[in-house]
Protein backbone atom coordinates (compact mmCIF):
# COMPACT_ATOMS: atom_id res chain seq x y z
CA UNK A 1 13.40 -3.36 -5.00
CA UNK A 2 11.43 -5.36 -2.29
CA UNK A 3 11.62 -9.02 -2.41
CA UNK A 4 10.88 -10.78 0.76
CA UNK A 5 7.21 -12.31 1.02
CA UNK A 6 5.98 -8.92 2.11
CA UNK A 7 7.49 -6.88 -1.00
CA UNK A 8 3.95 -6.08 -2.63
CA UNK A 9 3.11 -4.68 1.11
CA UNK A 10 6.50 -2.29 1.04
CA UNK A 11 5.38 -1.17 -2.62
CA UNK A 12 1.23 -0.37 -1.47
CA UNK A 13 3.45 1.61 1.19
CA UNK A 14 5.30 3.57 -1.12
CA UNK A 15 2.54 4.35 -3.13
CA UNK A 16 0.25 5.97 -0.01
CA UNK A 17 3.56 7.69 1.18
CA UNK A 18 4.43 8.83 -2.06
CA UNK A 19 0.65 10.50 -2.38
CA UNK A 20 0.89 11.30 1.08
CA UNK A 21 4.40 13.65 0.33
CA UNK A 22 2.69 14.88 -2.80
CA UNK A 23 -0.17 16.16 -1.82
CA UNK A 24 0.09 16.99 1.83
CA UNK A 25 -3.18 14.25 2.41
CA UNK A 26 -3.94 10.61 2.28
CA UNK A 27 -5.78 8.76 -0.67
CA UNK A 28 -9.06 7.54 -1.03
CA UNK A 29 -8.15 4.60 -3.43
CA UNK A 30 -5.59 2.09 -3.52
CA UNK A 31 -5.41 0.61 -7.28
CA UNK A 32 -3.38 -2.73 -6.84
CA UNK A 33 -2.80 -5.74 -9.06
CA UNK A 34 -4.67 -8.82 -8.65
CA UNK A 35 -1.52 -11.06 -7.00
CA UNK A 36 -0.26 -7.76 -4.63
CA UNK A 37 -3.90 -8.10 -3.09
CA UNK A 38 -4.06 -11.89 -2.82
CA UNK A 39 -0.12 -11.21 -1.34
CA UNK A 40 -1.70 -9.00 0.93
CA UNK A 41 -4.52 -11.16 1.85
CA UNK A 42 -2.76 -14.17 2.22
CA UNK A 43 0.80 -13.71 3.13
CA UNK A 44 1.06 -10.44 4.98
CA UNK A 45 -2.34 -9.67 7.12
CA UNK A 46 -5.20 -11.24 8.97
CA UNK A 47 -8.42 -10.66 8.11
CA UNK A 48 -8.87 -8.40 10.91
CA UNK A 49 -6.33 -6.00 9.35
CA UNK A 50 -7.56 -5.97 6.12
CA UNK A 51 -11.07 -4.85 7.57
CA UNK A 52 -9.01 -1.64 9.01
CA UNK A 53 -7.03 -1.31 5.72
CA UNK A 54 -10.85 -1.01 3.82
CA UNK A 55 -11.91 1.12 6.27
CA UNK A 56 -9.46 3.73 5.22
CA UNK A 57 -8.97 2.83 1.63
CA UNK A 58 -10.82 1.74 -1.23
CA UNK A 59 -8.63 -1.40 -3.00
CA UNK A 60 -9.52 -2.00 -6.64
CA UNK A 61 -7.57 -4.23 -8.43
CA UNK A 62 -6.03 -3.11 -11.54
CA UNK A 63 -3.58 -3.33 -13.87
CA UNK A 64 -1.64 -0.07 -12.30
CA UNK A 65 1.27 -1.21 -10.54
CA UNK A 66 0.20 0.43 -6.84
CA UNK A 67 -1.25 3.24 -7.44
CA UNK A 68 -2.68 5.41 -4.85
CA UNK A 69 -5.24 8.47 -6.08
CA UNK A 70 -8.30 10.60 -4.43
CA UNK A 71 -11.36 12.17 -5.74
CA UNK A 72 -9.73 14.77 -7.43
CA UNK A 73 -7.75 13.05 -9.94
CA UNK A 74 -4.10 13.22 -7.67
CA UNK A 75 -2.17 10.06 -7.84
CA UNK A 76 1.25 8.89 -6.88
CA UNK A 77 1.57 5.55 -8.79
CA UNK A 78 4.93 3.14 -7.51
CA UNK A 79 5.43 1.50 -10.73
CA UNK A 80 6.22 4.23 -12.45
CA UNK A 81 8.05 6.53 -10.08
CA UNK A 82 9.01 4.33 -7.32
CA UNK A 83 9.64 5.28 -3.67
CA UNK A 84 8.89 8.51 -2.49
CA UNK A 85 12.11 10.78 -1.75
CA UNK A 86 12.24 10.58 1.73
CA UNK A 87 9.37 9.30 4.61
CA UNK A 88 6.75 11.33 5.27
CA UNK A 89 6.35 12.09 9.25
CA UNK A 90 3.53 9.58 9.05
CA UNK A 91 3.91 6.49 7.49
CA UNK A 92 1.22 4.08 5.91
CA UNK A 93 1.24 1.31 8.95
CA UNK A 94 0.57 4.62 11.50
CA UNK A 95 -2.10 5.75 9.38
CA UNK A 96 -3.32 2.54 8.52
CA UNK A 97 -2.82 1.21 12.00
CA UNK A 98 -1.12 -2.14 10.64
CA UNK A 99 1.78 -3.50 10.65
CA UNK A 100 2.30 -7.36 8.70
CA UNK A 101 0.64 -10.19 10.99
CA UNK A 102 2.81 -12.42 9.29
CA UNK A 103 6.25 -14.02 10.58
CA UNK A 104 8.77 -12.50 8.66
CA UNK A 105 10.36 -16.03 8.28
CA UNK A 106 7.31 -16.29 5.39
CA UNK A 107 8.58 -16.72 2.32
CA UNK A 108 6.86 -18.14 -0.86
């Protein structure tokens, strides 16, 4: 279980990678819960990241504990099956093309 101030960014990870191992392609939709976005917003990236994270993915905040799904009704959803089984040869930051802006030494 993640738990530095970047742990709701490992688990949106695991959720794309998890889809991503699945189904052999990346999601559409990231389905994330209110206080993993603000995490994401404020802790982890600039703004400037976030604008290439939407560019890829839809966020919608829900009560689904990072879920990842496409238009065809796939999803891989991290709060109920956790991490993937092993990396897929891409990961989310490559696709993405972000890694956290943040210092690491940021900690709520």
């Amino acid at each position: 279980m993640p738990n530095g101030y970047d742990k709701n960014w490992v688990r949106t990870c695991a959720a794309i990678e998890g889809f991503y191992q699945r189904y052999g392609h990346w999601p559409k939709r990231l389905l994330i819960p209110d206080y993993g976005l603000r995490d994401l917003e404020e802790l982890v990236f600039k703004p400037e990241s976030m604008v290439k994270i939407r560019r890829r993915l839809q966020l919608i905040e829900s009560e689904v504990l990072f879920g990842a799904e496409d238009d065809h009704g796939n999803s891989y959803v991290y709060g109920d099956e956790g991490f993937p089984d092993k990396p897929p040869r891409v990961s989310a930051e490559e696709w993405l093309g972000v890694s956290p802006d943040r210092p690491s030494n940021h900690y709520y």
